[in-house]
PDB file of N, CA and C in Angstrom:
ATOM      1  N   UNK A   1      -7.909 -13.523 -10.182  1.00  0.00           N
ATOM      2  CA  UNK A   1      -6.688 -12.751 -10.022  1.00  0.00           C
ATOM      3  C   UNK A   1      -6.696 -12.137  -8.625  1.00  0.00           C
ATOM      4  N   UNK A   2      -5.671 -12.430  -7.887  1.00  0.00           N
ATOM      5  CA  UNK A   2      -5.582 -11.370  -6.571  1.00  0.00           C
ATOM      6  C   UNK A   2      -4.235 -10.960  -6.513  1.00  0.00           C
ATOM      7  N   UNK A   3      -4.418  -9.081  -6.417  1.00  0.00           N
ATOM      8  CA  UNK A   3      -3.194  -8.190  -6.000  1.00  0.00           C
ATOM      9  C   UNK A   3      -3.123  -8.156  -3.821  1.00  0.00           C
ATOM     10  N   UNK A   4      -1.624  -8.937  -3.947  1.00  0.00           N
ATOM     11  CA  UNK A   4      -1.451  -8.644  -2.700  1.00  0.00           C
ATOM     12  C   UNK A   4      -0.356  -7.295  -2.638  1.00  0.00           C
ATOM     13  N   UNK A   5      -1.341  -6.360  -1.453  1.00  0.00           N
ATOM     14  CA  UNK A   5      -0.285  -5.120  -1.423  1.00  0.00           C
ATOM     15  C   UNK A   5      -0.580  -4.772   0.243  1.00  0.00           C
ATOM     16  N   UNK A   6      -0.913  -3.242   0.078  1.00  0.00           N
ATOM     17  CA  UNK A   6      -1.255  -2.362   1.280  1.00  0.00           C
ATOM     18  C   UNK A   6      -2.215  -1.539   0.607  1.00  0.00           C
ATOM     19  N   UNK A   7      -3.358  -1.191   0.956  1.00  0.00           N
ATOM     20  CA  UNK A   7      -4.851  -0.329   0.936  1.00  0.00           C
ATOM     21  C   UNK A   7      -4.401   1.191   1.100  1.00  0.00           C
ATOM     22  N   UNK A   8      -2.982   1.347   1.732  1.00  0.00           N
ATOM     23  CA  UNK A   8      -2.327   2.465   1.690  1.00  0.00           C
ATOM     24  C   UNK A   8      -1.475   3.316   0.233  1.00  0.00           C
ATOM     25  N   UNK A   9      -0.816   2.179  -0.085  1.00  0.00           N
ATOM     26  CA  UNK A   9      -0.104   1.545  -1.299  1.00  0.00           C
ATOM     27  C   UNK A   9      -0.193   2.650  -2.213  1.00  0.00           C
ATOM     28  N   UNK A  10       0.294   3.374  -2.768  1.00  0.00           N
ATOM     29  CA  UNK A  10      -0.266   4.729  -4.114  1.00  0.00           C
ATOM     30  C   UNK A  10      -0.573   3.407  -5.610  1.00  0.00           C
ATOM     31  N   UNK A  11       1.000   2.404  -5.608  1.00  0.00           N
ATOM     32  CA  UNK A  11       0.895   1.624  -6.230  1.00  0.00           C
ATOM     33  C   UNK A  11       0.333   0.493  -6.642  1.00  0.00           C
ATOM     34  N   UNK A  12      -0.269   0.068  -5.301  1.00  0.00           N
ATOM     35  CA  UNK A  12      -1.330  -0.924  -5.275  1.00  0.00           C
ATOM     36  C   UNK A  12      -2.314  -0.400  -5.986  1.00  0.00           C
ATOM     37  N   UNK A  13      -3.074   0.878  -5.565  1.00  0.00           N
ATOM     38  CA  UNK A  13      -4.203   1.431  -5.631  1.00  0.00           C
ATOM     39  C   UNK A  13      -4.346   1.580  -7.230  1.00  0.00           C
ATOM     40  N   UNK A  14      -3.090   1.991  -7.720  1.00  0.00           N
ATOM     41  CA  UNK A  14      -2.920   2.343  -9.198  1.00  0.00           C
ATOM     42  C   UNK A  14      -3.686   0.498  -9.946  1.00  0.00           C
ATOM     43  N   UNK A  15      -2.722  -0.330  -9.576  1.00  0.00           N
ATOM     44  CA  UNK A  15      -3.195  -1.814  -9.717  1.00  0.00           C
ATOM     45  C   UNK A  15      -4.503  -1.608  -9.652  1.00  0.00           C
ATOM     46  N   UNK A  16      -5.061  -1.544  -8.469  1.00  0.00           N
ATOM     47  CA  UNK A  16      -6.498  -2.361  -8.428  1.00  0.00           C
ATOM     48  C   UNK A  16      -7.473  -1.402  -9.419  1.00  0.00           C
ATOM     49  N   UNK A  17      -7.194   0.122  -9.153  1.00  0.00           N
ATOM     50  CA  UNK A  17      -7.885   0.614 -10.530  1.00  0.00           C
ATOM     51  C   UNK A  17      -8.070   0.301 -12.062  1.00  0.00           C
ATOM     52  N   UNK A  18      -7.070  -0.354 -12.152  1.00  0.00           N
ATOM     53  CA  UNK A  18      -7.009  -0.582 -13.859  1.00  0.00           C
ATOM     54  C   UNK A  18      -7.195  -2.352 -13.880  1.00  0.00           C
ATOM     55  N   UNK A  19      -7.618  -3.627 -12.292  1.00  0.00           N
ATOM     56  CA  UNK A  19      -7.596  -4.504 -12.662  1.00  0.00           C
ATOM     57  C   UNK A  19      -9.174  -4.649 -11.435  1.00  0.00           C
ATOM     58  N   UNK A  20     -10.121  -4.129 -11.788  1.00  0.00           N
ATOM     59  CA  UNK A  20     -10.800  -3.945 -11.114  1.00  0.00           C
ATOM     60  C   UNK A  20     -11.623  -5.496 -11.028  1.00  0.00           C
ATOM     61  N   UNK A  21     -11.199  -6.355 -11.947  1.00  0.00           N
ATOM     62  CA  UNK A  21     -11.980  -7.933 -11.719  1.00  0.00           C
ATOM     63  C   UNK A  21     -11.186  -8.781 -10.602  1.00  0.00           C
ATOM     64  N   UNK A  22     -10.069  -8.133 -10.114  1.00  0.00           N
ATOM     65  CA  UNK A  22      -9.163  -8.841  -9.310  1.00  0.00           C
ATOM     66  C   UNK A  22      -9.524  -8.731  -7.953  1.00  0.00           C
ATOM     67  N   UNK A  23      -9.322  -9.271  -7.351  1.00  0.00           N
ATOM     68  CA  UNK A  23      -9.418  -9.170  -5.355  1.00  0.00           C
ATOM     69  C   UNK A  23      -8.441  -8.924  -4.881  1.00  0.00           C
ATOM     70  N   UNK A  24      -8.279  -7.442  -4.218  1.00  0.00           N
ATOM     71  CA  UNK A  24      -7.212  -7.370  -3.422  1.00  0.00           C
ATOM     72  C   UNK A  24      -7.172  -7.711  -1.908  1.00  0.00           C
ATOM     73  N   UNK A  25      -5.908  -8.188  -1.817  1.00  0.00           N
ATOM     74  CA  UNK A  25      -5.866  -8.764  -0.952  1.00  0.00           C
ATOM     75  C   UNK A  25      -4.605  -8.148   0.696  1.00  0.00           C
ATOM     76  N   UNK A  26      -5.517  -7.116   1.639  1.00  0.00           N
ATOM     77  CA  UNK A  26      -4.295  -6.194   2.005  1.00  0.00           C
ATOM     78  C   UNK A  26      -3.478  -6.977   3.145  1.00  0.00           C
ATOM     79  N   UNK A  27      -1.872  -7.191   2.652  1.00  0.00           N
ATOM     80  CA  UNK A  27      -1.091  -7.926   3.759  1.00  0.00           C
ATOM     81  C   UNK A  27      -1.007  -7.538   5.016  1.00  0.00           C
ATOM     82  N   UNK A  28      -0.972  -6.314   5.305  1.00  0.00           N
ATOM     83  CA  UNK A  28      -0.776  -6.541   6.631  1.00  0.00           C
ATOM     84  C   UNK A  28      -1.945  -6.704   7.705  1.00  0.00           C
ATOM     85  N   UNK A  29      -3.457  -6.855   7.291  1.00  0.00           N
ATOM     86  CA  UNK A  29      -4.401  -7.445   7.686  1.00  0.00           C
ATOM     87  C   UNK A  29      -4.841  -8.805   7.537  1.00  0.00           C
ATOM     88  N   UNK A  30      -4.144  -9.266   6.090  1.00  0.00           N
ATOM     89  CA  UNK A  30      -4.717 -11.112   5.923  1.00  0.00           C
ATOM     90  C   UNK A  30      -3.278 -11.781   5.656  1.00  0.00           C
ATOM     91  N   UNK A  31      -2.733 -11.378   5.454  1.00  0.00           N
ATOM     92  CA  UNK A  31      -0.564 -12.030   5.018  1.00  0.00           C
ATOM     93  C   UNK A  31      -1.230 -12.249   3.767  1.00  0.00           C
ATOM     94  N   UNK A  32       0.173 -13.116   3.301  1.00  0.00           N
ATOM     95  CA  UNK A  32       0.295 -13.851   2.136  1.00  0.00           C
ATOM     96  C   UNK A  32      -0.025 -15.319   2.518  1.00  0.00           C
ATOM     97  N   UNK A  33      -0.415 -16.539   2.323  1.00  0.00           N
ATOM     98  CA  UNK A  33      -0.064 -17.693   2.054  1.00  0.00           C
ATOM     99  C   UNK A  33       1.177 -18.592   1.999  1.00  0.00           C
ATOM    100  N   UNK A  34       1.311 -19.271   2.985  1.00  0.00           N
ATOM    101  CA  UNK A  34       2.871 -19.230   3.011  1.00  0.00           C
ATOM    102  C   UNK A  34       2.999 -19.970   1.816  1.00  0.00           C
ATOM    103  N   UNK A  35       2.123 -20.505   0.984  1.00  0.00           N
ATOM    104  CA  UNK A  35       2.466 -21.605  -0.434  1.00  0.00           C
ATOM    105  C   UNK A  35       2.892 -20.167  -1.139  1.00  0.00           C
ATOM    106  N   UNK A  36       1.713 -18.854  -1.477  1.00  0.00           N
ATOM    107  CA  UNK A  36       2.356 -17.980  -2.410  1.00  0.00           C
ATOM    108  C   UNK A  36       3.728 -17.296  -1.960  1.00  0.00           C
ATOM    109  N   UNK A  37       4.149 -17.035  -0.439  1.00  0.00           N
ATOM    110  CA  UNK A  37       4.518 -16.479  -0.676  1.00  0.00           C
ATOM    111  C   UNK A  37       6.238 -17.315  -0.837  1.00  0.00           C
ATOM    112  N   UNK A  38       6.338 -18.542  -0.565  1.00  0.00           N
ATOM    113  CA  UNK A  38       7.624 -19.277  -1.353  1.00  0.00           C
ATOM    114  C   UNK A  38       7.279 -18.909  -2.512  1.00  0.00           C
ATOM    115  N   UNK A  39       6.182 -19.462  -3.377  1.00  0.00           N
ATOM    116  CA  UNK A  39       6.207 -19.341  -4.974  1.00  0.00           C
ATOM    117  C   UNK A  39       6.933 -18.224  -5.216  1.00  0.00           C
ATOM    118  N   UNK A  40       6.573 -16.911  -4.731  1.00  0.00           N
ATOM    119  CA  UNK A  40       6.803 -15.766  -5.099  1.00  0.00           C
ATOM    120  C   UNK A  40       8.420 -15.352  -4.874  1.00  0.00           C
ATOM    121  N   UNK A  41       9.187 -16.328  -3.658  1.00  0.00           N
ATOM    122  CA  UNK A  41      10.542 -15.929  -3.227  1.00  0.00           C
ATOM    123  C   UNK A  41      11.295 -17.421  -4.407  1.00  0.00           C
ATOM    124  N   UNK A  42      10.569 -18.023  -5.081  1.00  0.00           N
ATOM    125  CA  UNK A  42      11.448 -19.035  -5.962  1.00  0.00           C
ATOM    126  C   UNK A  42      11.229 -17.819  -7.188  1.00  0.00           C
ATOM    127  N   UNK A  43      10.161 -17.630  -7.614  1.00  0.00           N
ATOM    128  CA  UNK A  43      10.176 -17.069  -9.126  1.00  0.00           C
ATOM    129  C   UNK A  43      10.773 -15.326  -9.082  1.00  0.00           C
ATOM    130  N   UNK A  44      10.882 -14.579  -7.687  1.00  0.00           N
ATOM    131  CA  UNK A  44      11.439 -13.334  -7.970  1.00  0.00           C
ATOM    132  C   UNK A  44      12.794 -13.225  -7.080  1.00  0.00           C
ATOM    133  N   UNK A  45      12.688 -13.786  -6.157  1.00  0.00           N
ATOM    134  CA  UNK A  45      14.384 -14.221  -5.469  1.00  0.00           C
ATOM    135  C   UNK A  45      14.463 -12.813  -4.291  1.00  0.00           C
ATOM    136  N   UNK A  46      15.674 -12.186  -4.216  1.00  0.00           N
ATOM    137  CA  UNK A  46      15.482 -10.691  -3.636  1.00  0.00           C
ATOM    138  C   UNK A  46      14.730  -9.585  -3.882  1.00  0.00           C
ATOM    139  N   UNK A  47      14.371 -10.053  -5.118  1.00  0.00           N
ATOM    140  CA  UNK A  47      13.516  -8.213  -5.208  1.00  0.00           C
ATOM    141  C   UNK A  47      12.153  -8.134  -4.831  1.00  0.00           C
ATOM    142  N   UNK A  48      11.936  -9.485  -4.058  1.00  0.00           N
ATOM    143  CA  UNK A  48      10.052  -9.480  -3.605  1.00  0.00           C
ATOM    144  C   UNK A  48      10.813  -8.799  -1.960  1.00  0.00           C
ATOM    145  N   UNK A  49      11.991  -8.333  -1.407  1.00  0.00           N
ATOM    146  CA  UNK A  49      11.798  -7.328  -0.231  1.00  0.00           C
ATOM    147  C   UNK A  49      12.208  -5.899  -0.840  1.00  0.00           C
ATOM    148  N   UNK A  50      11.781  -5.043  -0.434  1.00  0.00           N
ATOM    149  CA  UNK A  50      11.888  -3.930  -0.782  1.00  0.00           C
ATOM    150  C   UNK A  50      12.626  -3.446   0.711  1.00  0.00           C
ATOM    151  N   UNK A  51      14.004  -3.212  -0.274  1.00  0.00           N
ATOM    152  CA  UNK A  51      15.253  -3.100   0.781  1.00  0.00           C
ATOM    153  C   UNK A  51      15.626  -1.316   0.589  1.00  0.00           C
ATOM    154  N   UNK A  52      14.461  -0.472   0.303  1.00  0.00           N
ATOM    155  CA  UNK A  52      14.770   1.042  -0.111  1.00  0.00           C
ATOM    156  C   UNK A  52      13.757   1.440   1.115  1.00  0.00           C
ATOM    157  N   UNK A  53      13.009   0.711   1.824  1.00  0.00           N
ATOM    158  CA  UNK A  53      12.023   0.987   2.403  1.00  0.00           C
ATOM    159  C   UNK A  53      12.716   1.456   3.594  1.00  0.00           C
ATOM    160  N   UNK A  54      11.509   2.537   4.912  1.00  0.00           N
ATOM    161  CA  UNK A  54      12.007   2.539   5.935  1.00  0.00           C
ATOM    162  C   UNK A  54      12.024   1.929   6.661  1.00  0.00           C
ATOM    163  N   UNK A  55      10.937   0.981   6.791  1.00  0.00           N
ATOM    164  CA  UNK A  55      11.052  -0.171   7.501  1.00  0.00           C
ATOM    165  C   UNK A  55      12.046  -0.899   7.531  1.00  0.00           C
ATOM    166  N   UNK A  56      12.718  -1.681   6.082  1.00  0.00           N
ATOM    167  CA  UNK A  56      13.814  -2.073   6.270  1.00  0.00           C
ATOM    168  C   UNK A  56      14.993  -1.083   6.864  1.00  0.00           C
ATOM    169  N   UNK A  57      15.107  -0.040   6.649  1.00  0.00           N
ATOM    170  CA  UNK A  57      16.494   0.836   7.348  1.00  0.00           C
ATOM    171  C   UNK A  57      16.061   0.555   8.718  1.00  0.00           C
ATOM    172  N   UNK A  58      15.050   0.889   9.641  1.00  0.00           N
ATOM    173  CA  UNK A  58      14.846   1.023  10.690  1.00  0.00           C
ATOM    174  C   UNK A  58      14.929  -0.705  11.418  1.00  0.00           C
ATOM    175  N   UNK A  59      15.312  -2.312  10.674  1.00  0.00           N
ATOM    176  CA  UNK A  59      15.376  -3.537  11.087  1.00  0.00           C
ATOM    177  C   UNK A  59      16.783  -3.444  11.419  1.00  0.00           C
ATOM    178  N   UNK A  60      17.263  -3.804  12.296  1.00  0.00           N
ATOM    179  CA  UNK A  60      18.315  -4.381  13.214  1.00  0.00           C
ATOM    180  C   UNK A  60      19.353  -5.248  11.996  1.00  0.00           C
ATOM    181  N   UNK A  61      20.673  -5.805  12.292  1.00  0.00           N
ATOM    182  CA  UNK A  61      21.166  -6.457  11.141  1.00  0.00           C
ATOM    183  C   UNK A  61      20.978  -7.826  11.815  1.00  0.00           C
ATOM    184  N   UNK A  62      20.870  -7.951  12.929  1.00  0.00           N
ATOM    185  CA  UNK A  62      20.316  -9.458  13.223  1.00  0.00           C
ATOM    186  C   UNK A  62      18.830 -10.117  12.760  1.00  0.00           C
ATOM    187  N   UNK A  63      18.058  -9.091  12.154  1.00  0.00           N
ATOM    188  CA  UNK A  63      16.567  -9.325  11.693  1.00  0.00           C
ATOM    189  C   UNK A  63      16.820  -9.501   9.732  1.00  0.00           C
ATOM    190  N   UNK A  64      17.838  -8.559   9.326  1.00  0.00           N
ATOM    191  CA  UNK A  64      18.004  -8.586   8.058  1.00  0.00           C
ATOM    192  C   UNK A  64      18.380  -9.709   7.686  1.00  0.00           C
ATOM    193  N   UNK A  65      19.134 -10.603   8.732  1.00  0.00           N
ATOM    194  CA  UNK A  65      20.172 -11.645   8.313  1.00  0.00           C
ATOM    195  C   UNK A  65      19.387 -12.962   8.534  1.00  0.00           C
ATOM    196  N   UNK A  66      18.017 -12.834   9.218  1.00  0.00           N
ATOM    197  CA  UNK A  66      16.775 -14.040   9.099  1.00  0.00           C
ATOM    198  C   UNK A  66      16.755 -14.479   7.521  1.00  0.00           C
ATOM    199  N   UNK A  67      16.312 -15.340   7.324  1.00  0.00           N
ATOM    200  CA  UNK A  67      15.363 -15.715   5.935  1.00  0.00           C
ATOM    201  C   UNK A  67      14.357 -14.670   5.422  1.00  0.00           C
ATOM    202  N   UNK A  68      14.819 -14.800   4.373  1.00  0.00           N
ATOM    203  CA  UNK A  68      13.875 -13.461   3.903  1.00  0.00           C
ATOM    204  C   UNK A  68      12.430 -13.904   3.745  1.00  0.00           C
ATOM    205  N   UNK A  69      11.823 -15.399   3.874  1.00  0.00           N
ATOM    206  CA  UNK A  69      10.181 -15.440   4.129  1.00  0.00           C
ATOM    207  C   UNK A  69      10.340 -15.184   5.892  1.00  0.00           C
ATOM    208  N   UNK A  70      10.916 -15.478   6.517  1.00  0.00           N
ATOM    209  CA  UNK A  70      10.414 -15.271   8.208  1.00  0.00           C
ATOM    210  C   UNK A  70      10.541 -13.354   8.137  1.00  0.00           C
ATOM    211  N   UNK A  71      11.233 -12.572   7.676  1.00  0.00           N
ATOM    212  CA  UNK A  71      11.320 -11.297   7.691  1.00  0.00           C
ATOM    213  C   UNK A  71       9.881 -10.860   7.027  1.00  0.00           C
ATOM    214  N   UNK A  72       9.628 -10.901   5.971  1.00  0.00           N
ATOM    215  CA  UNK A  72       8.343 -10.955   5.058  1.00  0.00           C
ATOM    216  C   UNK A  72       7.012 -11.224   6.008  1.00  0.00           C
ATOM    217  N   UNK A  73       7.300 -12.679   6.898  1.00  0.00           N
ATOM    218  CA  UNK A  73       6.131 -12.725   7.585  1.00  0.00           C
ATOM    219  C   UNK A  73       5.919 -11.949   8.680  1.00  0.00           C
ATOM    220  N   UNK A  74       7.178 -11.493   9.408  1.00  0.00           N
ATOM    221  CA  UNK A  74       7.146 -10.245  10.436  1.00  0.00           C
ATOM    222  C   UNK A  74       6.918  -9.033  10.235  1.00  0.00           C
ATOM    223  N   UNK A  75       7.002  -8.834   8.964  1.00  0.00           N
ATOM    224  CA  UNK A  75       6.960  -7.424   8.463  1.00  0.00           C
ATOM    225  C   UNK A  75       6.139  -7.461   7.212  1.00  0.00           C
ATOM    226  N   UNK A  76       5.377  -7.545   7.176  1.00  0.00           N
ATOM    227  CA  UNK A  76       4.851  -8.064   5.494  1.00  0.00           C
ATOM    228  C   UNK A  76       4.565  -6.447   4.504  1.00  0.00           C
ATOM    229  N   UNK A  77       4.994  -5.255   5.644  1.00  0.00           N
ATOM    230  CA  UNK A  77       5.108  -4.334   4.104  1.00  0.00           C
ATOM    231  C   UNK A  77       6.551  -3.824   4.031  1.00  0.00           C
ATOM    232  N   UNK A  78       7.201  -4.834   4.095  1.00  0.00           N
ATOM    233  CA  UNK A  78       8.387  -5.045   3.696  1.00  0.00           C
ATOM    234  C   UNK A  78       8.385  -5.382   1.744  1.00  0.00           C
ATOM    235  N   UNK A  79       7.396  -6.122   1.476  1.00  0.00           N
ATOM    236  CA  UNK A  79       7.515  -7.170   0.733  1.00  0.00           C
ATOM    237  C   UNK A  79       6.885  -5.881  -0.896  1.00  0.00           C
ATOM    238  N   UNK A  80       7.781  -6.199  -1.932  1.00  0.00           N
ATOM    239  CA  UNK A  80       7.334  -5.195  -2.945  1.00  0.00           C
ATOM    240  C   UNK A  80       6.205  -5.628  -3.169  1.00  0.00           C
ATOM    241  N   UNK A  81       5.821  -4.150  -3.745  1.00  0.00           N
ATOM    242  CA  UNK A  81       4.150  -3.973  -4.082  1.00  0.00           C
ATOM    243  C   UNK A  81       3.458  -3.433  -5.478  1.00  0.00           C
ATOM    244  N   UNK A  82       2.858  -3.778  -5.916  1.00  0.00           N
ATOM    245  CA  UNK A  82       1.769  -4.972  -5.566  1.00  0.00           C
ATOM    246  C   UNK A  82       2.615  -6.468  -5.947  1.00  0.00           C
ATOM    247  N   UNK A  83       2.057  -7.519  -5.404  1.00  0.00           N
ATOM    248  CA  UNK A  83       2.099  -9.300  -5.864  1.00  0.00           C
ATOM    249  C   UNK A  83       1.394  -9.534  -6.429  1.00  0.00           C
ATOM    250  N   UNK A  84       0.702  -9.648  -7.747  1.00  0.00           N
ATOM    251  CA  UNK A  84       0.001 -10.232  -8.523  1.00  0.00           C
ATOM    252  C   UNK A  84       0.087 -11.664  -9.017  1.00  0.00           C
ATOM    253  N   UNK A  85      -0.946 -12.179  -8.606  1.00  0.00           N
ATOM    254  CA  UNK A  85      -1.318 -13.789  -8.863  1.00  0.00           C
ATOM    255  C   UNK A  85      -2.204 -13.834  -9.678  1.00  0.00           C
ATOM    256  N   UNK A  86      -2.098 -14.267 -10.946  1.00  0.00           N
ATOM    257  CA  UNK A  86      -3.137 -14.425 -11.841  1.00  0.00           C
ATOM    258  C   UNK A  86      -2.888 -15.964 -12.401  1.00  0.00           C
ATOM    259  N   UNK A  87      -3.742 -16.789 -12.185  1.00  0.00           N
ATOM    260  CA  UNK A  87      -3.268 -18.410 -12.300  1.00  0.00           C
ATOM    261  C   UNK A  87      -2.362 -19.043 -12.206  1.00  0.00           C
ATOM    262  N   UNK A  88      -1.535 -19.389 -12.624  1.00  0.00           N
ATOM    263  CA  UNK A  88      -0.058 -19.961 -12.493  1.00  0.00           C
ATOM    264  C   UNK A  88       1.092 -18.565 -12.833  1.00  0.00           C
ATOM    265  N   UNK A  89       0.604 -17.930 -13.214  1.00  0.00           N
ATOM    266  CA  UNK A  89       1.586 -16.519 -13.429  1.00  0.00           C
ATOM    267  C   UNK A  89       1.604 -15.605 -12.041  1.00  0.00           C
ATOM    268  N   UNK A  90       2.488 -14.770 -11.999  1.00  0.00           N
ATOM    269  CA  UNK A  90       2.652 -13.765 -10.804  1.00  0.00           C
ATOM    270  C   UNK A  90       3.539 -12.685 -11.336  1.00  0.00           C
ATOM    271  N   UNK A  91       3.501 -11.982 -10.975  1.00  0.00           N
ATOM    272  CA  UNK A  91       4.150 -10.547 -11.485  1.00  0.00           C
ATOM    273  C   UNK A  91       3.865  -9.359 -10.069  1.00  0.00           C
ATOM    274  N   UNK A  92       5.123  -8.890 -10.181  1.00  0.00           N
ATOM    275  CA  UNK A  92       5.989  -8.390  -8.868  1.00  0.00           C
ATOM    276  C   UNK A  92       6.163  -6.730  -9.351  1.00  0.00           C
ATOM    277  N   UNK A  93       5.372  -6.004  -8.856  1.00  0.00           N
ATOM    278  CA  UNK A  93       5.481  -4.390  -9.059  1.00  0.00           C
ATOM    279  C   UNK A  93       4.219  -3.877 -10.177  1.00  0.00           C
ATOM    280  N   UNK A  94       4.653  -2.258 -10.220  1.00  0.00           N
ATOM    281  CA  UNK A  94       3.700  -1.964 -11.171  1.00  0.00           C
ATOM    282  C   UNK A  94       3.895  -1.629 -12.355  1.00  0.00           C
ATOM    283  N   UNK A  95       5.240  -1.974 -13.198  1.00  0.00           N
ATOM    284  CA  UNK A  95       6.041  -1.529 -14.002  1.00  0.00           C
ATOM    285  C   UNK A  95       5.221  -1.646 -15.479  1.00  0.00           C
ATOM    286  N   UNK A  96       5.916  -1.182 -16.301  1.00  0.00           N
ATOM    287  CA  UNK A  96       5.593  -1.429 -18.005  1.00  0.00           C
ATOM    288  C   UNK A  96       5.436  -2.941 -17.969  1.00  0.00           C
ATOM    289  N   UNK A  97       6.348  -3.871 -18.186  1.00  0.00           N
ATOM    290  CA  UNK A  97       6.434  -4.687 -18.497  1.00  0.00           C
ATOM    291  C   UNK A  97       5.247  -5.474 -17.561  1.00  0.00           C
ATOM    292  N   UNK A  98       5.091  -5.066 -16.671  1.00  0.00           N
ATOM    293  CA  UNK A  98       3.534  -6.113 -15.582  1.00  0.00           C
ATOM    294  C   UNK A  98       2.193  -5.674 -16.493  1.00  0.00           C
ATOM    295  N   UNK A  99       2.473  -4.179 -16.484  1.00  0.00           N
ATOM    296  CA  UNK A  99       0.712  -3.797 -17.356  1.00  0.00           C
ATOM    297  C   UNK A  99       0.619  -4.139 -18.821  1.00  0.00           C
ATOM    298  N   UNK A 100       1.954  -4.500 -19.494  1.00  0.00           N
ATOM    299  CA  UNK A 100       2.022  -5.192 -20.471  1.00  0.00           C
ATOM    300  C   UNK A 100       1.313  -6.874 -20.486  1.00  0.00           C
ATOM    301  N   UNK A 101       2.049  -7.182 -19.745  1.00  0.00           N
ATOM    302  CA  UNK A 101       1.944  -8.827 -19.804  1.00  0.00           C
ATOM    303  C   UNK A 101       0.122  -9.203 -19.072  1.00  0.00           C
ATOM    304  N   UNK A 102      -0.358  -7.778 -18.269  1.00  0.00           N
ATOM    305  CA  UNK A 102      -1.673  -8.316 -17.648  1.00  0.00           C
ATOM    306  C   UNK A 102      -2.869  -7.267 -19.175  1.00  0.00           C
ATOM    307  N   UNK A 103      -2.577  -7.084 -20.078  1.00  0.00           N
ATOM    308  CA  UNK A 103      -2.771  -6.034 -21.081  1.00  0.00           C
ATOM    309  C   UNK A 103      -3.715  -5.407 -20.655  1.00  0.00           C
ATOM    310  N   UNK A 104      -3.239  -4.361 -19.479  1.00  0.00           N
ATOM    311  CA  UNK A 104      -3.106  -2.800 -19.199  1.00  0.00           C
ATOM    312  C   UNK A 104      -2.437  -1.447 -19.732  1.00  0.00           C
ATOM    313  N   UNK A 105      -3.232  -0.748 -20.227  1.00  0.00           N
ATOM    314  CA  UNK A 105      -2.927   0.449 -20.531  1.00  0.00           C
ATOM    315  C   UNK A 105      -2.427   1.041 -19.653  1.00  0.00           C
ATOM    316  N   UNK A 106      -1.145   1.854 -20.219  1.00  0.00           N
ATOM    317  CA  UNK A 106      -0.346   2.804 -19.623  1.00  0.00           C
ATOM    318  C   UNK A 106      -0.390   2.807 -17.911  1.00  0.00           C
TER     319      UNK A 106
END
């Protein structure tokens, strides 16, 4: 299993505590994979950028209007957090329904 986030992350951090067999993996020191990170823009579509961020307010509208993997790769904590890859599955945030499906408590 590897959580891709930021080592900064409150939410990552929450992740890697409760999935402590996993490898995290911090983006803006190693990226994503450009194989995961299509996988991840076919199976979650817009909501793998996190468009509430300041980073995104502070991008130009000629940078917003790139492809959202070339934005992702310029900015990679753009990209919601955590990415969880656990074999052919992936799961996008830290919500109920993720600590459900990885069977995490609360």
């Amino acid at each position: 299993m590897l959580i891709y986030g930021l080592k900064t992350c409150d939410t990552c951090r929450k992740a890697i505590r409760a999935l402590p067999q996993a490898t995290f993996v911090d983006v803006r020191k190693e990226g994503v994979p450009a194989d995961v990170m299509a996988q991840a823009q076919a199976t979650f579509g817009d909501a793998l950028t996190n468009t509430r961020s300041t980073t995104w307010r502070g991008l130009d509208d000629a940078t917003r209007a790139l492809p959202q993997l070339q934005v992702l790769a310029e900015h990679p904590s753009l990209m919601k957090r955590p990415l969880i890859v656990d074999g052919d599955r992936m799961h996008l945030g830290w919500d109920a329904a993720t600590r459900a499906a990885l069977g995490v408590e609360g």
